[in-house]
PDB file of N, CA and C in Angstrom:
ATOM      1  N   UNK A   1       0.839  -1.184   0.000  1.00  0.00           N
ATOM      2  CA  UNK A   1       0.000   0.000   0.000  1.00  0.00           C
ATOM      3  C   UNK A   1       0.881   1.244   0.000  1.00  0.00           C
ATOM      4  N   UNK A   2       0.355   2.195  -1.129  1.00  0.00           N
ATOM      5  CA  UNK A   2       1.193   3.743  -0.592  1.00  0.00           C
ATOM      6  C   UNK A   2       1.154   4.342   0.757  1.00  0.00           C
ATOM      7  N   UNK A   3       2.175   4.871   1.158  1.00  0.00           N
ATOM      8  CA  UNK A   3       2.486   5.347   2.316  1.00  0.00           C
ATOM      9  C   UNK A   3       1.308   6.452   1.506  1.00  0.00           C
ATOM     10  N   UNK A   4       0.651   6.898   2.602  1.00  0.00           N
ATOM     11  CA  UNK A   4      -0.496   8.532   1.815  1.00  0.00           C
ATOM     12  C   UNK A   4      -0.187  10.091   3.258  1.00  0.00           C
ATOM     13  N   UNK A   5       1.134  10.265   2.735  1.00  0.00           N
ATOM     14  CA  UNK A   5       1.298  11.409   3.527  1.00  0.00           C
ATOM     15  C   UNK A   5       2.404  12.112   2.536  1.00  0.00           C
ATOM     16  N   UNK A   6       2.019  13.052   2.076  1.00  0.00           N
ATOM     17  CA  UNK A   6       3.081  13.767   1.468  1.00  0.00           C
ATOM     18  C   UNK A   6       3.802  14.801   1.106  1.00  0.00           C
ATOM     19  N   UNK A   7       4.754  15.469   1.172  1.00  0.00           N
ATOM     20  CA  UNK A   7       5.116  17.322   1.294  1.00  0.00           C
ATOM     21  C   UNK A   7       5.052  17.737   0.006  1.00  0.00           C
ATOM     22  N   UNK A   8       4.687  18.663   0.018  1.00  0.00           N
ATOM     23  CA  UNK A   8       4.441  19.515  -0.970  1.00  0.00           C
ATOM     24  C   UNK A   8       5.040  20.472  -0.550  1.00  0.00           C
ATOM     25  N   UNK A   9       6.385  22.033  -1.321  1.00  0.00           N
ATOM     26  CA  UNK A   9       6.531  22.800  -1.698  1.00  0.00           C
ATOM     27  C   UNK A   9       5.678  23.827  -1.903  1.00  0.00           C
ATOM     28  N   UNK A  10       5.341  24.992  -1.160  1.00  0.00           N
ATOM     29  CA  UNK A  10       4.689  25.601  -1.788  1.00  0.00           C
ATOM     30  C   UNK A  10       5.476  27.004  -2.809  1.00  0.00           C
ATOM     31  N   UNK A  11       4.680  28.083  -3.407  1.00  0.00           N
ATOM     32  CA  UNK A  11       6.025  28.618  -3.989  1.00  0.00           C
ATOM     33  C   UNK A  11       6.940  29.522  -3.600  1.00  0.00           C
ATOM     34  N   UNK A  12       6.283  29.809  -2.117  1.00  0.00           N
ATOM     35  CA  UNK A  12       7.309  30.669  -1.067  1.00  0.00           C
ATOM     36  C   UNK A  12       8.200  29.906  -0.263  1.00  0.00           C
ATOM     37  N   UNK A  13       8.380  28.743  -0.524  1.00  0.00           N
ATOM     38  CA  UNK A  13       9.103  27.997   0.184  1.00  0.00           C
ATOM     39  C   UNK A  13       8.686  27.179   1.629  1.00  0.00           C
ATOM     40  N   UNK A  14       7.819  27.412   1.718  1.00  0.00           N
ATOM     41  CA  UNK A  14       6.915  27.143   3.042  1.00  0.00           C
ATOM     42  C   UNK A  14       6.735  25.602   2.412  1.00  0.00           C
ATOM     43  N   UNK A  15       6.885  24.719   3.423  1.00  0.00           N
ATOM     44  CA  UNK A  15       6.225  23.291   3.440  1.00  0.00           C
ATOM     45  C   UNK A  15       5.000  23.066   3.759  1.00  0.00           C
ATOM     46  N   UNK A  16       3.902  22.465   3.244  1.00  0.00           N
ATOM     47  CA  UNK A  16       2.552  22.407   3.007  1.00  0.00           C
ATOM     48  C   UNK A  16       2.351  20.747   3.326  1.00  0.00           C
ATOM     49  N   UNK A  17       1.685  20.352   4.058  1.00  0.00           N
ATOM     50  CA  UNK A  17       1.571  18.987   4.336  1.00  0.00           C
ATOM     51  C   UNK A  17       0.084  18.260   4.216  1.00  0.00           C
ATOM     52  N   UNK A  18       0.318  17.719   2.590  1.00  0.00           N
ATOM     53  CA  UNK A  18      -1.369  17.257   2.644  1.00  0.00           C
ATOM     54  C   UNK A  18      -1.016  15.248   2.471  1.00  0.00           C
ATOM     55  N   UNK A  19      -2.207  15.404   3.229  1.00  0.00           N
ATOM     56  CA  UNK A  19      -3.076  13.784   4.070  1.00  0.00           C
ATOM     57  C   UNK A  19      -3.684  13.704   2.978  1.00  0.00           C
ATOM     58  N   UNK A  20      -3.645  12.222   2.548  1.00  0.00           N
ATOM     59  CA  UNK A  20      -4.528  11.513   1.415  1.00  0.00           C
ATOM     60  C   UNK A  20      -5.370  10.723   2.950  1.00  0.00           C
ATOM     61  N   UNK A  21      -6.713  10.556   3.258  1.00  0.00           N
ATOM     62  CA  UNK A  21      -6.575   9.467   3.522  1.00  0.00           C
ATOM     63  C   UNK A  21      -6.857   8.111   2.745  1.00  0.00           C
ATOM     64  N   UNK A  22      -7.298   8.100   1.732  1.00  0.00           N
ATOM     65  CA  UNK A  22      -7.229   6.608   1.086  1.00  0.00           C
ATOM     66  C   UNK A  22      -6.395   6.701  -0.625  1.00  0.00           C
ATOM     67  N   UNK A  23      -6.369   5.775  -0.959  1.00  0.00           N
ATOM     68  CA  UNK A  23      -5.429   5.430  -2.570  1.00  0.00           C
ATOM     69  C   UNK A  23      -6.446   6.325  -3.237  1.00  0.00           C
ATOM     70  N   UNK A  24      -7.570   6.248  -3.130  1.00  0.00           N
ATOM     71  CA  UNK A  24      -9.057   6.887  -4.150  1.00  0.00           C
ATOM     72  C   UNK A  24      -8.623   7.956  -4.145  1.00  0.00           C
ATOM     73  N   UNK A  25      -8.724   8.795  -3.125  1.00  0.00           N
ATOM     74  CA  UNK A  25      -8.738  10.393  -2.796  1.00  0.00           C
ATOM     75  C   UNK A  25      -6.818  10.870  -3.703  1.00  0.00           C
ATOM     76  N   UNK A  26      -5.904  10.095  -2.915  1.00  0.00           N
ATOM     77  CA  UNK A  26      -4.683  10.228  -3.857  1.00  0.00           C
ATOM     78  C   UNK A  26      -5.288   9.855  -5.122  1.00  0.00           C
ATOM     79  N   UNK A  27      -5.873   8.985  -5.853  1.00  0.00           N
ATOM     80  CA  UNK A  27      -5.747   8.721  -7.145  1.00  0.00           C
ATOM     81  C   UNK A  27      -6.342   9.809  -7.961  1.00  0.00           C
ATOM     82  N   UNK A  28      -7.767  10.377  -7.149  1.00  0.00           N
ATOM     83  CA  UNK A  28      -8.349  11.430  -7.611  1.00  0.00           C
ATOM     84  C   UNK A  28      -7.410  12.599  -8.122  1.00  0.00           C
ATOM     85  N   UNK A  29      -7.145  12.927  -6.829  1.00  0.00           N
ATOM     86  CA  UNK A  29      -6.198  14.059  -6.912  1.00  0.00           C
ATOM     87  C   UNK A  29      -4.470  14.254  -8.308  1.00  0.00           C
ATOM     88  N   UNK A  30      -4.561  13.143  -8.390  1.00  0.00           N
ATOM     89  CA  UNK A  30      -3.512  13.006 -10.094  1.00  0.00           C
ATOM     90  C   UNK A  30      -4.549  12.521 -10.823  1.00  0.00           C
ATOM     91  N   UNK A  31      -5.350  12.209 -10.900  1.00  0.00           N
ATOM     92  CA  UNK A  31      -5.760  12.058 -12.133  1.00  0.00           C
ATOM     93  C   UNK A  31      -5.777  12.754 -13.749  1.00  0.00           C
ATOM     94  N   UNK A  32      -5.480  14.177 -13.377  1.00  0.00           N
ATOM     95  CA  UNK A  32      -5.447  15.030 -14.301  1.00  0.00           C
ATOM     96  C   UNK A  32      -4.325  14.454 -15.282  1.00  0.00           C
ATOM     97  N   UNK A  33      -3.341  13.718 -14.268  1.00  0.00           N
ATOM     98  CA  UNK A  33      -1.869  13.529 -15.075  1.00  0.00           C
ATOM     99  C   UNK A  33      -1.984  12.307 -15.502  1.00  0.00           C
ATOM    100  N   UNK A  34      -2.996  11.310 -15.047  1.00  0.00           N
ATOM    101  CA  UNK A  34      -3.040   9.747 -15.764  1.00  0.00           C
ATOM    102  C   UNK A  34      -3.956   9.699 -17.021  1.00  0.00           C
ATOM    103  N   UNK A  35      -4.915  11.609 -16.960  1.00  0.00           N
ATOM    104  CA  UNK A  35      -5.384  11.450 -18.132  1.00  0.00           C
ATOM    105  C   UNK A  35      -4.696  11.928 -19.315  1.00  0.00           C
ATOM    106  N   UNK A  36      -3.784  12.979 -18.896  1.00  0.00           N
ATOM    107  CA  UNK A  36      -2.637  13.206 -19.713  1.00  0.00           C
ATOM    108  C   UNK A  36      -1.954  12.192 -20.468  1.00  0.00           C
ATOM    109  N   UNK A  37      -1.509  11.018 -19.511  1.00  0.00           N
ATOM    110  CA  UNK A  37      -0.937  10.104 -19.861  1.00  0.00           C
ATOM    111  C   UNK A  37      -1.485   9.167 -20.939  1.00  0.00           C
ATOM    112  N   UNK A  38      -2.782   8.876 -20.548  1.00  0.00           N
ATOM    113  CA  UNK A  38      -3.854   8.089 -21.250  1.00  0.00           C
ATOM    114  C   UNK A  38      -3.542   8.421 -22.904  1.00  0.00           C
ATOM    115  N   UNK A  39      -3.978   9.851 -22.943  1.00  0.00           N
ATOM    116  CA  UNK A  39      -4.237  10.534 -23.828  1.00  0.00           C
ATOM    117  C   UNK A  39      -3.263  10.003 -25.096  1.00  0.00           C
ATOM    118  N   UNK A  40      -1.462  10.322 -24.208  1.00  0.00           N
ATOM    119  CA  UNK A  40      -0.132  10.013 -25.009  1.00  0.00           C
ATOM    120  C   UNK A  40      -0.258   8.349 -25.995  1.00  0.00           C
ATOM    121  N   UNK A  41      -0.704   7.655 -24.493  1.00  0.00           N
ATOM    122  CA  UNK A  41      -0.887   6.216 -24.655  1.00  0.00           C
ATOM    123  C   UNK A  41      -1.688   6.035 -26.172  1.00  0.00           C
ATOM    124  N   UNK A  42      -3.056   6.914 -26.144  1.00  0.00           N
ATOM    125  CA  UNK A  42      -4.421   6.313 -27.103  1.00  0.00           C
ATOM    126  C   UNK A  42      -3.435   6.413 -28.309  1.00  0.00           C
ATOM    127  N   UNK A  43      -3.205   7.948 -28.347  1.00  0.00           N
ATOM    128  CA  UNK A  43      -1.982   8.912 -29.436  1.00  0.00           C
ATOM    129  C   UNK A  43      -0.899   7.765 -30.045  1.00  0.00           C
ATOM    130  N   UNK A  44      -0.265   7.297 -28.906  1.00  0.00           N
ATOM    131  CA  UNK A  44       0.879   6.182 -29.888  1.00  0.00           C
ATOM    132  C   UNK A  44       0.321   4.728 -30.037  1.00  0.00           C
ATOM    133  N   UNK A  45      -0.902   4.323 -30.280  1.00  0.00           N
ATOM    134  CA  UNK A  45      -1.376   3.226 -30.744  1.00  0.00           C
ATOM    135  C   UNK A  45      -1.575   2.240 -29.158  1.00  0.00           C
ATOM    136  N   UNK A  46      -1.976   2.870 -28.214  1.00  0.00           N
ATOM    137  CA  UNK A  46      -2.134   1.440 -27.472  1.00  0.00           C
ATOM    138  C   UNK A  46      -3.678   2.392 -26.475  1.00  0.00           C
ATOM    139  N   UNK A  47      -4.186   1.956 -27.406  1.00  0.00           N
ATOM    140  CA  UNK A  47      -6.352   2.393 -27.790  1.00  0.00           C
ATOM    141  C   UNK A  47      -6.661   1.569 -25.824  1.00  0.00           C
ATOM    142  N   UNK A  48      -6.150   0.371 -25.446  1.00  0.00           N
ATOM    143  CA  UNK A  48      -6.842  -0.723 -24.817  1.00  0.00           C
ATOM    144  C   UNK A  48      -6.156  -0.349 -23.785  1.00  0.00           C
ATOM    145  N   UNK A  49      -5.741   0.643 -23.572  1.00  0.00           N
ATOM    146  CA  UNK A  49      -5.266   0.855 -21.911  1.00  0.00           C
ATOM    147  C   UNK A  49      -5.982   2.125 -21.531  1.00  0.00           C
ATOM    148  N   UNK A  50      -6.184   1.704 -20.089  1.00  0.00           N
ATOM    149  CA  UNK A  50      -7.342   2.530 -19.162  1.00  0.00           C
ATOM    150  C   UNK A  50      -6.170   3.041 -18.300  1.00  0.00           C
ATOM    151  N   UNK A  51      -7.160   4.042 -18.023  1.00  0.00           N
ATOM    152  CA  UNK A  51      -6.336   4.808 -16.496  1.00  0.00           C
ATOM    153  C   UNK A  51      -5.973   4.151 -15.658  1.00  0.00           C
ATOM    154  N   UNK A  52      -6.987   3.121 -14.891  1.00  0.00           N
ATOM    155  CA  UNK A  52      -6.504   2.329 -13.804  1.00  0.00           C
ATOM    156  C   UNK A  52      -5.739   1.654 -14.335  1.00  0.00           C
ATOM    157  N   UNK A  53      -5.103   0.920 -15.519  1.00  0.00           N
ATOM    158  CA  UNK A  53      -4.317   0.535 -15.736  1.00  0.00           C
ATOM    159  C   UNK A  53      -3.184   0.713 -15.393  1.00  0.00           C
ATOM    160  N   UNK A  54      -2.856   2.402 -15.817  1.00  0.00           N
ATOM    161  CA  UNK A  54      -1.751   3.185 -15.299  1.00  0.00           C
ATOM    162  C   UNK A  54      -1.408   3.061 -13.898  1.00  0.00           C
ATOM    163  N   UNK A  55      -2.336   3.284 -13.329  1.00  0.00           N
ATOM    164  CA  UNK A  55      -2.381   3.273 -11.894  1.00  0.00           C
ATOM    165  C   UNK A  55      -1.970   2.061 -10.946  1.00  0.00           C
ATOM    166  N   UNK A  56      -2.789   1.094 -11.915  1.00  0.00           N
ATOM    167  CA  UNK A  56      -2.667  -0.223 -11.219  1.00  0.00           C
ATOM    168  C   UNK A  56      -0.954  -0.645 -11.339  1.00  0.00           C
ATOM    169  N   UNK A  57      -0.226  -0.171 -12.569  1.00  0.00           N
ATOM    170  CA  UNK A  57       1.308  -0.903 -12.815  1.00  0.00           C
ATOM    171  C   UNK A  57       2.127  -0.185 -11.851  1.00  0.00           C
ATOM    172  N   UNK A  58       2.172   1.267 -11.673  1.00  0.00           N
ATOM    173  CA  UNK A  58       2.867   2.432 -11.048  1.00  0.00           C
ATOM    174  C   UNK A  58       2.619   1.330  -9.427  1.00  0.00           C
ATOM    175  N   UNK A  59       1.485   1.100  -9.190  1.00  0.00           N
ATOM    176  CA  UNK A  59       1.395   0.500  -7.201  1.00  0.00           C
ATOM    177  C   UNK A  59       1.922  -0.509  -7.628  1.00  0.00           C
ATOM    178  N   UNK A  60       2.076  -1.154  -8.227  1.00  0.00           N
ATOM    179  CA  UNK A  60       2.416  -3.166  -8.293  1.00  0.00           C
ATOM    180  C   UNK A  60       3.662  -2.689  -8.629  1.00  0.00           C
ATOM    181  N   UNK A  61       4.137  -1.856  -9.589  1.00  0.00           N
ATOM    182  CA  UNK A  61       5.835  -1.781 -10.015  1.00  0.00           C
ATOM    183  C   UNK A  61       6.502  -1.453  -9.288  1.00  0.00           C
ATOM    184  N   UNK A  62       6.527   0.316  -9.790  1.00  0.00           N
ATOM    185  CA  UNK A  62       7.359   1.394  -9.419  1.00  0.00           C
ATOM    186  C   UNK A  62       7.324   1.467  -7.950  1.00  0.00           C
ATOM    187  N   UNK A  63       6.274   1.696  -7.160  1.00  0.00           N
ATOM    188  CA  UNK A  63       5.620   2.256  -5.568  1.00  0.00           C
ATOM    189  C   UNK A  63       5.458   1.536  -4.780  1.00  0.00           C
ATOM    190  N   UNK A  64       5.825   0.245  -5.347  1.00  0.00           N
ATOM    191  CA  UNK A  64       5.594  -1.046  -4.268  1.00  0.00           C
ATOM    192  C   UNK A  64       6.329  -0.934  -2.984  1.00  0.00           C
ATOM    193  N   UNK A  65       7.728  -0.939  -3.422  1.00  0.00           N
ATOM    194  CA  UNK A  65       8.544  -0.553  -2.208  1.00  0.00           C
ATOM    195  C   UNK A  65       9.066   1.260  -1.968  1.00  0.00           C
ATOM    196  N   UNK A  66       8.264   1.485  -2.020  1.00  0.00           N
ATOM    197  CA  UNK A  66       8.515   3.390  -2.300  1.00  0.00           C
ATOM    198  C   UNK A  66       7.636   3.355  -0.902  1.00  0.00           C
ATOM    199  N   UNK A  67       8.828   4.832  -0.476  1.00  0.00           N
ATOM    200  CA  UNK A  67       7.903   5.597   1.277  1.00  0.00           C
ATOM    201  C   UNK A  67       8.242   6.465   1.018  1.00  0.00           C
ATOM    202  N   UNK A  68       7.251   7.246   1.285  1.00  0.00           N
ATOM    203  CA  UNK A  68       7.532   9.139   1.780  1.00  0.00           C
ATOM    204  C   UNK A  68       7.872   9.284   0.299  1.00  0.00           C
ATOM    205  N   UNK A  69       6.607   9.069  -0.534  1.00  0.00           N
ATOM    206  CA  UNK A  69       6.688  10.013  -1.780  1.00  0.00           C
ATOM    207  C   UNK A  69       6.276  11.062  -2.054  1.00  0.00           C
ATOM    208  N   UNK A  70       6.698  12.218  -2.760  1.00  0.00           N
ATOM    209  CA  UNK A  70       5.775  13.626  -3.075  1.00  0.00           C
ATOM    210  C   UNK A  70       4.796  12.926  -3.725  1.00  0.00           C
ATOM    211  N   UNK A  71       3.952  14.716  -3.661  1.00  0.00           N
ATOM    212  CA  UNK A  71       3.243  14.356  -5.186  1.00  0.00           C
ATOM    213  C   UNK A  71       3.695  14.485  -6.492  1.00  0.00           C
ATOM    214  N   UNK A  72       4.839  15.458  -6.301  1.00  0.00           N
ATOM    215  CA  UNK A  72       5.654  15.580  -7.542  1.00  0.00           C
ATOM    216  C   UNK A  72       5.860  14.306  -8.042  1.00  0.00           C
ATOM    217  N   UNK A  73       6.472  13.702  -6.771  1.00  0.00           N
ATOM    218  CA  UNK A  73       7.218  12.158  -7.319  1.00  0.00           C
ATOM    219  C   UNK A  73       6.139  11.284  -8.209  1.00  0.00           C
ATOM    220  N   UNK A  74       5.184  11.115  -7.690  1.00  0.00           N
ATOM    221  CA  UNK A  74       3.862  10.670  -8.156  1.00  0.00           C
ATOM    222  C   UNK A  74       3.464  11.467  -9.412  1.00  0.00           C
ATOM    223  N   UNK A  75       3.769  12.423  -9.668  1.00  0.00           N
ATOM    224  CA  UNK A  75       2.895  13.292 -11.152  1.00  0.00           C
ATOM    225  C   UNK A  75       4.271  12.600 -12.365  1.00  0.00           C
ATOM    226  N   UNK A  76       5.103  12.743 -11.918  1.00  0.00           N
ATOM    227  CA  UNK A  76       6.681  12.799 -12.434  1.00  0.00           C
ATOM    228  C   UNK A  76       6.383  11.082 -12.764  1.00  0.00           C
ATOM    229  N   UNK A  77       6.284  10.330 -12.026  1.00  0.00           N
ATOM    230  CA  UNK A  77       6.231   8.800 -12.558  1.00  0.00           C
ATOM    231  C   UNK A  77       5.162   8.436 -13.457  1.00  0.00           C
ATOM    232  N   UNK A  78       4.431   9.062 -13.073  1.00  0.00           N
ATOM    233  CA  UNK A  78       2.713   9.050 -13.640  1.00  0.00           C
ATOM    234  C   UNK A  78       3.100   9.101 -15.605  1.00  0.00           C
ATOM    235  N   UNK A  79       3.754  10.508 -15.550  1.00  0.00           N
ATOM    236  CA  UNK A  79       4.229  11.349 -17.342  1.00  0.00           C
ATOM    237  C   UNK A  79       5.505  10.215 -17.649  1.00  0.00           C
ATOM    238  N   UNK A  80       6.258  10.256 -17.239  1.00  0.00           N
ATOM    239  CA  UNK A  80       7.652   9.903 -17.705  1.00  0.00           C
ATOM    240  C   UNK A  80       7.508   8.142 -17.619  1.00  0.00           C
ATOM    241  N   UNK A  81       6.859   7.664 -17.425  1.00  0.00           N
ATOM    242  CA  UNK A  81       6.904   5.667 -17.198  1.00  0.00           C
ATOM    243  C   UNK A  81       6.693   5.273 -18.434  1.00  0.00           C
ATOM    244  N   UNK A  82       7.678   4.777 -19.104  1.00  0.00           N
ATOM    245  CA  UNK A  82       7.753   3.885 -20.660  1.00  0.00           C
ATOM    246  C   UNK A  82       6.592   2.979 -21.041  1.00  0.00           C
ATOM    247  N   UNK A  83       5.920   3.570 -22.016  1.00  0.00           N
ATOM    248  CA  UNK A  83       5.116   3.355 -22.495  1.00  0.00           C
ATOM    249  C   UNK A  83       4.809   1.646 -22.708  1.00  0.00           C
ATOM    250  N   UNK A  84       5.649   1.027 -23.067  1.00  0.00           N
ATOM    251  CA  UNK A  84       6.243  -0.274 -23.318  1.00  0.00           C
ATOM    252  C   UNK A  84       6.043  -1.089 -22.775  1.00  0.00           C
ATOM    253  N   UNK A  85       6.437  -0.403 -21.417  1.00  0.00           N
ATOM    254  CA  UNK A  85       6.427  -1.283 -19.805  1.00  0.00           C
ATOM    255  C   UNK A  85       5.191  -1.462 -19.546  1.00  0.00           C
ATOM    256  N   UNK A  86       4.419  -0.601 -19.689  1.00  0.00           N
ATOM    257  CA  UNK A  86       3.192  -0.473 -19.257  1.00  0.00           C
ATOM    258  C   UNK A  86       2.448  -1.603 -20.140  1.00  0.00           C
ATOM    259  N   UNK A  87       2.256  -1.446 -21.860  1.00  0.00           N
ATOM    260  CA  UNK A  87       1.818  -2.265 -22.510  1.00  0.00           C
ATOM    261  C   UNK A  87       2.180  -4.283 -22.235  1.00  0.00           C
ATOM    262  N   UNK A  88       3.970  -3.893 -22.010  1.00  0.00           N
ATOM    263  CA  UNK A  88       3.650  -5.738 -21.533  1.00  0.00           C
ATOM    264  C   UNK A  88       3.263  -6.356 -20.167  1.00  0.00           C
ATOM    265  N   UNK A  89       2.825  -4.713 -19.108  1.00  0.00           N
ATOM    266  CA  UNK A  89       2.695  -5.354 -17.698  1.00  0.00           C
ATOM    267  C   UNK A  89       1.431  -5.974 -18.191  1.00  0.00           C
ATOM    268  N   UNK A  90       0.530  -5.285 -18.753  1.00  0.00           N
ATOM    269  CA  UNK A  90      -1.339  -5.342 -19.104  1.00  0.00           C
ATOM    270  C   UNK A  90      -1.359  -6.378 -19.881  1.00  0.00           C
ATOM    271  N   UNK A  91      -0.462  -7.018 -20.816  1.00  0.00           N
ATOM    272  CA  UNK A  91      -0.260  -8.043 -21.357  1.00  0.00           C
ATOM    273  C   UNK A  91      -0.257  -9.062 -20.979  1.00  0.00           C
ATOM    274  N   UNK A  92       0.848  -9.079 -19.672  1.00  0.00           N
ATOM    275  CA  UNK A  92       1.496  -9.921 -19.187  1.00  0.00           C
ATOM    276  C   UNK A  92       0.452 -10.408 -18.048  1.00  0.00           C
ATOM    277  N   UNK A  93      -0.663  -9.861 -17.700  1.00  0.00           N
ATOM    278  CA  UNK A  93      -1.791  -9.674 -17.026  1.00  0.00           C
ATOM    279  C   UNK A  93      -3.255 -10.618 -17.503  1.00  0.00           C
ATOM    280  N   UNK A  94      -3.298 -10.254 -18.728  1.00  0.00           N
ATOM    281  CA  UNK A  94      -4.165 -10.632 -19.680  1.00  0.00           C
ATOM    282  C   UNK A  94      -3.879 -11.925 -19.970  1.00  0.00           C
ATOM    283  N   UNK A  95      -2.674 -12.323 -20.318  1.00  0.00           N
ATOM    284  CA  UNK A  95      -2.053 -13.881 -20.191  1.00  0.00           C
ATOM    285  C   UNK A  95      -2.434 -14.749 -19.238  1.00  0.00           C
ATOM    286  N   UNK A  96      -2.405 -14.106 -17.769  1.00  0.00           N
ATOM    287  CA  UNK A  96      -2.030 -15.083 -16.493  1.00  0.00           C
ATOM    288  C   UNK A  96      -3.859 -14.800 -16.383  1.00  0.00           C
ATOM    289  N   UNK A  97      -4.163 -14.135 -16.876  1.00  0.00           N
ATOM    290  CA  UNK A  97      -5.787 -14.529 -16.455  1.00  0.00           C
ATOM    291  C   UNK A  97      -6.541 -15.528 -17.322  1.00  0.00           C
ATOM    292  N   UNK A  98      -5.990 -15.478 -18.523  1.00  0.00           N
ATOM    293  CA  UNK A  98      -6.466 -16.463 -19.446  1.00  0.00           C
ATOM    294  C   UNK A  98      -5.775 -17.806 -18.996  1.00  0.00           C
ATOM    295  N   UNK A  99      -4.813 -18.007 -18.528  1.00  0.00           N
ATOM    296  CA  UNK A  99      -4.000 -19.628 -18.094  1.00  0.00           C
ATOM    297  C   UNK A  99      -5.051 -19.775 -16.930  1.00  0.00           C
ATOM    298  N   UNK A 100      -5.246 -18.957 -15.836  1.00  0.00           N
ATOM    299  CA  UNK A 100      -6.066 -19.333 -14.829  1.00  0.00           C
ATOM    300  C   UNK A 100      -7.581 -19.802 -15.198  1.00  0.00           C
ATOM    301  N   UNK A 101      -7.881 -18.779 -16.459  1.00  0.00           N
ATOM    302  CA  UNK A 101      -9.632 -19.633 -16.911  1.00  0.00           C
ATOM    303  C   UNK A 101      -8.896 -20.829 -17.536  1.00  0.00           C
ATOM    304  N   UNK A 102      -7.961 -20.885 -18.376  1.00  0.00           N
ATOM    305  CA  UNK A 102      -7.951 -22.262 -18.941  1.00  0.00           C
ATOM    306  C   UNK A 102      -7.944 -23.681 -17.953  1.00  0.00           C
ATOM    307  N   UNK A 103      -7.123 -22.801 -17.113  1.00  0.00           N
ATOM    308  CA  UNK A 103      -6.788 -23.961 -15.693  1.00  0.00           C
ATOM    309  C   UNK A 103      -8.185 -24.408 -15.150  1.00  0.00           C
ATOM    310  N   UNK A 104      -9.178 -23.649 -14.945  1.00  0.00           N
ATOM    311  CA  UNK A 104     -10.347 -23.728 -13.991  1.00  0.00           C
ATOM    312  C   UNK A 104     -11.504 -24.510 -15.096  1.00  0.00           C
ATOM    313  N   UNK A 105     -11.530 -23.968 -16.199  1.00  0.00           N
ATOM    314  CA  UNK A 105     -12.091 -25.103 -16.823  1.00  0.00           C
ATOM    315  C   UNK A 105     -11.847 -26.243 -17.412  1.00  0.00           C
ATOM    316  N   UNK A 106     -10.692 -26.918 -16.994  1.00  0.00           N
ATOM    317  CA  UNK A 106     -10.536 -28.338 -17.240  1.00  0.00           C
ATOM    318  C   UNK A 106     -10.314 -29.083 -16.041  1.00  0.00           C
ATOM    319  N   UNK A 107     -10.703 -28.322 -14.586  1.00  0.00           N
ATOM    320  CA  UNK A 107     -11.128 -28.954 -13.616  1.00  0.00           C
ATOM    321  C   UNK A 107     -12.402 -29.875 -13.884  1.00  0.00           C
TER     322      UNK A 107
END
């Protein structure tokens, strides 16, 4: 689970300290940048990836073992995460769910 406490910069230099309390409320709050992202994604040919997608690889990958992240850090991983990676995690996803129906129906 994300650690959900994180500093923010403000632009006088003052430290600003905002509380997520759940993944939702953080997820809300970037979303602007996973639709950004989306957007890049539809743009270079990969139509079949969703936001939570994004979301879902960044917690299982990148953030798994990550503490005490900004939100920067979080907007910054969100834009910049290889397109690629993303396409064979959802892949690689789509596979292991299809072996598991294949598995369950020849029980």
């Amino acid at each position: 689970m994300l650690y959900l406490r994180y500093n923010v910069i403000s632009l006088v230099g003052d430290v600003m300290e905002l509380e997520f309390s759940s993944q939702e409320e953080l997820y809300k709050r970037v979303e602007p940048a996973l639709k950004a992202k989306l957007a890049e994604l539809h743009r270079l040919g990969y139509p079949y990836i969703q936001l939570v997608d994004i979301w879902n690889y960044l917690i299982e990958t990148k953030w798994k073992k990550s503490h005490n992240l900004t939100l920067s850090d979080i907007v910054h991983d969100i834009l910049h995460i290889d397109n690629r990676k993303i396409d064979e995690y959802l892949k690689g996803k789509v596979s292991k769910t299809r072996r598991n129906q294949e598995g369950l129906e020849t029980i």
